[in-house]
N, C-alpha and C. Protein backbone atom coordinates (compact mmCIF):
# COMPACT_ATOMS: atom_id res chain seq x y z
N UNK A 1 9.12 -28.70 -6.53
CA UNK A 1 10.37 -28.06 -6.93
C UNK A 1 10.15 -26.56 -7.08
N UNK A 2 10.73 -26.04 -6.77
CA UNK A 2 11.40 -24.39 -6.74
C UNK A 2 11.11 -23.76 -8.16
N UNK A 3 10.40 -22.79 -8.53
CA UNK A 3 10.52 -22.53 -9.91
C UNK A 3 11.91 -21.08 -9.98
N UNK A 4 12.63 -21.42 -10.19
CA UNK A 4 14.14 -20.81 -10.41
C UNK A 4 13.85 -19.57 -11.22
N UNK A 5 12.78 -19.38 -12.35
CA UNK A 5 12.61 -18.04 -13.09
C UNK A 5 12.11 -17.15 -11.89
N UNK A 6 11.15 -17.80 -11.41
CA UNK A 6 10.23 -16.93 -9.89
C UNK A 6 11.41 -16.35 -9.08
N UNK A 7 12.51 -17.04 -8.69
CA UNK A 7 13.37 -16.62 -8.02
C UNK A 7 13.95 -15.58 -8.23
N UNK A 8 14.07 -15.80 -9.60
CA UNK A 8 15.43 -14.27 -10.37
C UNK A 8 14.74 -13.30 -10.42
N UNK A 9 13.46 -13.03 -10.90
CA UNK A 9 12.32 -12.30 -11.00
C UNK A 9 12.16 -11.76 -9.42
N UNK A 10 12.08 -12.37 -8.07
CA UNK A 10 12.12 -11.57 -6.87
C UNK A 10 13.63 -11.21 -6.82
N UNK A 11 14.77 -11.79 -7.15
CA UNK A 11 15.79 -11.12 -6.83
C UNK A 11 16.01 -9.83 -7.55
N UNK A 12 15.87 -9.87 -8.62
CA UNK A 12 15.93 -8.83 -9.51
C UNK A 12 15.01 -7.51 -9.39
N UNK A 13 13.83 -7.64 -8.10
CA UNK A 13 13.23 -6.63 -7.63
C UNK A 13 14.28 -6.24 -6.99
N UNK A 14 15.01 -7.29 -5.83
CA UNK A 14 16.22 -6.41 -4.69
C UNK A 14 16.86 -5.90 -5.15
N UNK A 15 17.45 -6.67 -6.32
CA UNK A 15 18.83 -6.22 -6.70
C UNK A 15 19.57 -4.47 -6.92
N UNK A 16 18.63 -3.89 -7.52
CA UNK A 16 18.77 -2.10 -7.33
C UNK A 16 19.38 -1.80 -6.00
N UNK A 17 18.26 -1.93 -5.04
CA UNK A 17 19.09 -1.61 -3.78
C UNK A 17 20.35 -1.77 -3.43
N UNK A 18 20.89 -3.47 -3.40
CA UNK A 18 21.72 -4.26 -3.25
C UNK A 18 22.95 -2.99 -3.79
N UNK A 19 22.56 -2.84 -5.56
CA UNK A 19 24.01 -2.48 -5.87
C UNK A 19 24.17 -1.07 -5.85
N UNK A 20 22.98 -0.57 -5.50
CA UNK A 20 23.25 0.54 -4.83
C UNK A 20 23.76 1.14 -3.32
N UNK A 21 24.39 -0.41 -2.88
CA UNK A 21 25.25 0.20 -1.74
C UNK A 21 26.35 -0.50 -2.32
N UNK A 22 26.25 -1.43 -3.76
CA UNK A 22 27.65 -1.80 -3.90
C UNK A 22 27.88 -3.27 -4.05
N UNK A 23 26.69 -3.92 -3.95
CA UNK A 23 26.93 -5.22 -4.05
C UNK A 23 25.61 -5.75 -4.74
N UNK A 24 25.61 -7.44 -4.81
CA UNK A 24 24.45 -8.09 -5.62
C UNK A 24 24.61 -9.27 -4.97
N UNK A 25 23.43 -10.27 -5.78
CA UNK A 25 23.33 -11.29 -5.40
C UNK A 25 23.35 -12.08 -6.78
N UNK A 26 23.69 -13.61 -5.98
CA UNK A 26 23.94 -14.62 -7.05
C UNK A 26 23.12 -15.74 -6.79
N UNK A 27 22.29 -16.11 -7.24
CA UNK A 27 21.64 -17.44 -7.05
C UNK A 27 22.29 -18.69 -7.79
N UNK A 28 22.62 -19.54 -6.29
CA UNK A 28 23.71 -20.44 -7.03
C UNK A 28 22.30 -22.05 -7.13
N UNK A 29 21.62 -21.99 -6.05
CA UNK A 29 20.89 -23.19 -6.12
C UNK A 29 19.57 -23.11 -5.74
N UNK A 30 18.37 -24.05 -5.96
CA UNK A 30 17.26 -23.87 -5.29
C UNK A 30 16.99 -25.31 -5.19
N UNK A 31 16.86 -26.39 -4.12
CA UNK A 31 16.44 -27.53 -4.24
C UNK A 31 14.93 -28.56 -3.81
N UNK A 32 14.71 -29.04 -3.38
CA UNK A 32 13.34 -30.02 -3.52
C UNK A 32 12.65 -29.45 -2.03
N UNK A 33 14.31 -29.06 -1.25
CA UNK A 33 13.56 -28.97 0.07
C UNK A 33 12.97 -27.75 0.50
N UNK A 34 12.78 -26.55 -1.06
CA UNK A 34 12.64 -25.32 -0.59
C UNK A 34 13.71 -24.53 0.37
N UNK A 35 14.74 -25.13 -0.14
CA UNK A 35 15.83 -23.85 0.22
C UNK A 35 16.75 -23.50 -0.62
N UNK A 36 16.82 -22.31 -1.01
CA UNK A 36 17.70 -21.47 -2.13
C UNK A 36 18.85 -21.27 -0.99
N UNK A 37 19.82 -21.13 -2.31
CA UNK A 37 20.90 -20.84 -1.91
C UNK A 37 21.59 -19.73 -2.75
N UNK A 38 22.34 -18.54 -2.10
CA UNK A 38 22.66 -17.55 -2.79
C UNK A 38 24.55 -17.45 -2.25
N UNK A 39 24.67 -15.94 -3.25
CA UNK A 39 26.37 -15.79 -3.25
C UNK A 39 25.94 -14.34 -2.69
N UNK A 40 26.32 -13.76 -2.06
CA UNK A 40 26.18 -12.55 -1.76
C UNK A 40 27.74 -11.50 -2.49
N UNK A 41 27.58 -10.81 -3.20
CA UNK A 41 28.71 -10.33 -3.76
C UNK A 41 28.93 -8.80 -3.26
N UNK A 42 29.94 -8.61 -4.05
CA UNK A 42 30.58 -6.84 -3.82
C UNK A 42 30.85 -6.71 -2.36
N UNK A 43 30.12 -5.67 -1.78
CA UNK A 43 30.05 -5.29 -0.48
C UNK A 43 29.51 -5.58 0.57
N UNK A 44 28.35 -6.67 -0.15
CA UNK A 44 27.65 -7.62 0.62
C UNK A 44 28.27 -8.27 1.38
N UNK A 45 29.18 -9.39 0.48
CA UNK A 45 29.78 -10.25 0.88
C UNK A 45 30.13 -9.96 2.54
N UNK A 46 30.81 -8.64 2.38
CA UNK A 46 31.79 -8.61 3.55
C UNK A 46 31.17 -7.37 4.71
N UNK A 47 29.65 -7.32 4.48
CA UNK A 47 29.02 -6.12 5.25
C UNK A 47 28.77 -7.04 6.74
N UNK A 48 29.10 -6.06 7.54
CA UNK A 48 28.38 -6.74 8.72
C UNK A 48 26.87 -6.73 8.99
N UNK A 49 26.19 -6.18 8.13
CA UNK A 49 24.81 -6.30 7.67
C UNK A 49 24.15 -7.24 6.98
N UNK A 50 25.06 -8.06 6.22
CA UNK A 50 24.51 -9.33 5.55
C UNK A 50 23.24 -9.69 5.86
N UNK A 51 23.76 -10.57 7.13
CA UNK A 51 22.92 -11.54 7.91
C UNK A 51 21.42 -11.11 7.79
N UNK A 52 21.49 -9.57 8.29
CA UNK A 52 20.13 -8.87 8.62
C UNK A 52 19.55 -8.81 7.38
N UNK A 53 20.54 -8.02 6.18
CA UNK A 53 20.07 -7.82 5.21
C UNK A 53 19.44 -9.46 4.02
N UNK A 54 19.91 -10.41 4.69
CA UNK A 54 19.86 -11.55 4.13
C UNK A 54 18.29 -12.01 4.20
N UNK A 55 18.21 -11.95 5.76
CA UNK A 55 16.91 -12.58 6.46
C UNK A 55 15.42 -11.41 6.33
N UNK A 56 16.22 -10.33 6.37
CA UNK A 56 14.71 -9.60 6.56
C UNK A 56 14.58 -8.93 4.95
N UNK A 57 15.60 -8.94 4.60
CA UNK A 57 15.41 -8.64 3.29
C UNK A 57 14.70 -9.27 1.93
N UNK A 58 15.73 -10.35 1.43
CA UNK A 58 16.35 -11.23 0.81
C UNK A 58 15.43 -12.37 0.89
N UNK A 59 14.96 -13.01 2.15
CA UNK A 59 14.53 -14.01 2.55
C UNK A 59 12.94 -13.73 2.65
N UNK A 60 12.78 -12.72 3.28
CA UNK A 60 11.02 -12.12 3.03
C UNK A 60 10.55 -12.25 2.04
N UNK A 61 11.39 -11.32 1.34
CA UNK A 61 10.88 -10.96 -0.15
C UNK A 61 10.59 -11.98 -1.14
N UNK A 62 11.77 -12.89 -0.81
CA UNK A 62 11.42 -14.38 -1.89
C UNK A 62 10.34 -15.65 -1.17
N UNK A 63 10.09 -15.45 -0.26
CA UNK A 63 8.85 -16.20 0.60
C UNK A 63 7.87 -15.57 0.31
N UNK A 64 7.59 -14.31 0.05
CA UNK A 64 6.51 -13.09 -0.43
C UNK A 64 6.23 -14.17 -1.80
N UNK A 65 6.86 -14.19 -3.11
CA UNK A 65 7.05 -14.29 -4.16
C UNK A 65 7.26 -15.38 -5.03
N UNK A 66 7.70 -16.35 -3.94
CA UNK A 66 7.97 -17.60 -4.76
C UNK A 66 7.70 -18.62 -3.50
N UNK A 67 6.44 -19.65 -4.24
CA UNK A 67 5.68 -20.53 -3.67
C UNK A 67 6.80 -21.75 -2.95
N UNK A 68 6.51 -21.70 -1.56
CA UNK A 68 7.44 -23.11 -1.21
C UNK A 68 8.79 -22.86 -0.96
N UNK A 69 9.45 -21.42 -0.67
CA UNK A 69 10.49 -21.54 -0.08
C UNK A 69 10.76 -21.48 1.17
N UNK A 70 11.25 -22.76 2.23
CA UNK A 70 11.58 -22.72 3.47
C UNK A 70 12.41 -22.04 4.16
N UNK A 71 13.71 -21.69 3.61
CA UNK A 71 14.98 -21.48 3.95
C UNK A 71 15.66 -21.03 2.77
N UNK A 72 16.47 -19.45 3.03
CA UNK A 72 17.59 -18.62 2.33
C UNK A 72 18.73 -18.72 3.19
N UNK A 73 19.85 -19.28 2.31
CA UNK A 73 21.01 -19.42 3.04
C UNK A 73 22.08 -18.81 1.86
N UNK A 74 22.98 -18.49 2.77
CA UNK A 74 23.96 -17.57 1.95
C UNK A 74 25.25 -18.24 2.26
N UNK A 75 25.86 -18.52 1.13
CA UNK A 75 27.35 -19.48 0.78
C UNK A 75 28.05 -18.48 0.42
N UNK A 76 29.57 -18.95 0.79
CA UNK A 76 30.49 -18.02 0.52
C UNK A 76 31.55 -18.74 -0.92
């Protein structure tokens, strides 16, 4: 299982950036199969950068940081 503090702890490194163009993130889930699931908010939500910013960002960083995650997917 996913340790969920590890998670907030790498998000909360991104997060500065994030809302310094205006947006954040929300961690809505993390389950057995090693895939988190997030909310992308503010300006995120609706950047045509997401995706990129999701995967090379978002998704690195918490595979860097927290043991056993397969897959970052972003719910609307």
């Amino acid at each position: 299982m996913l340790d969920k503090n590890l998670i907030e702890d790498a998000l909360n490194e991104i997060r500065p950036a994030l809302i310094a163009d205006g947006g954040n993130v929300e961690l809505i889930d993390a389950n057995d199969e090693g895939v988190v699931l997030l909310r992308l908010q503010g300006a995120c939500a609706g950047c045509p950068s997401a995706t990129m910013t999701l995967r090379m960002g978002i998704e690195r960083t918490l595979r860097e940081r927290v043991p056993g995650i397969t897959a970052v997917e972003a719910i609307m």
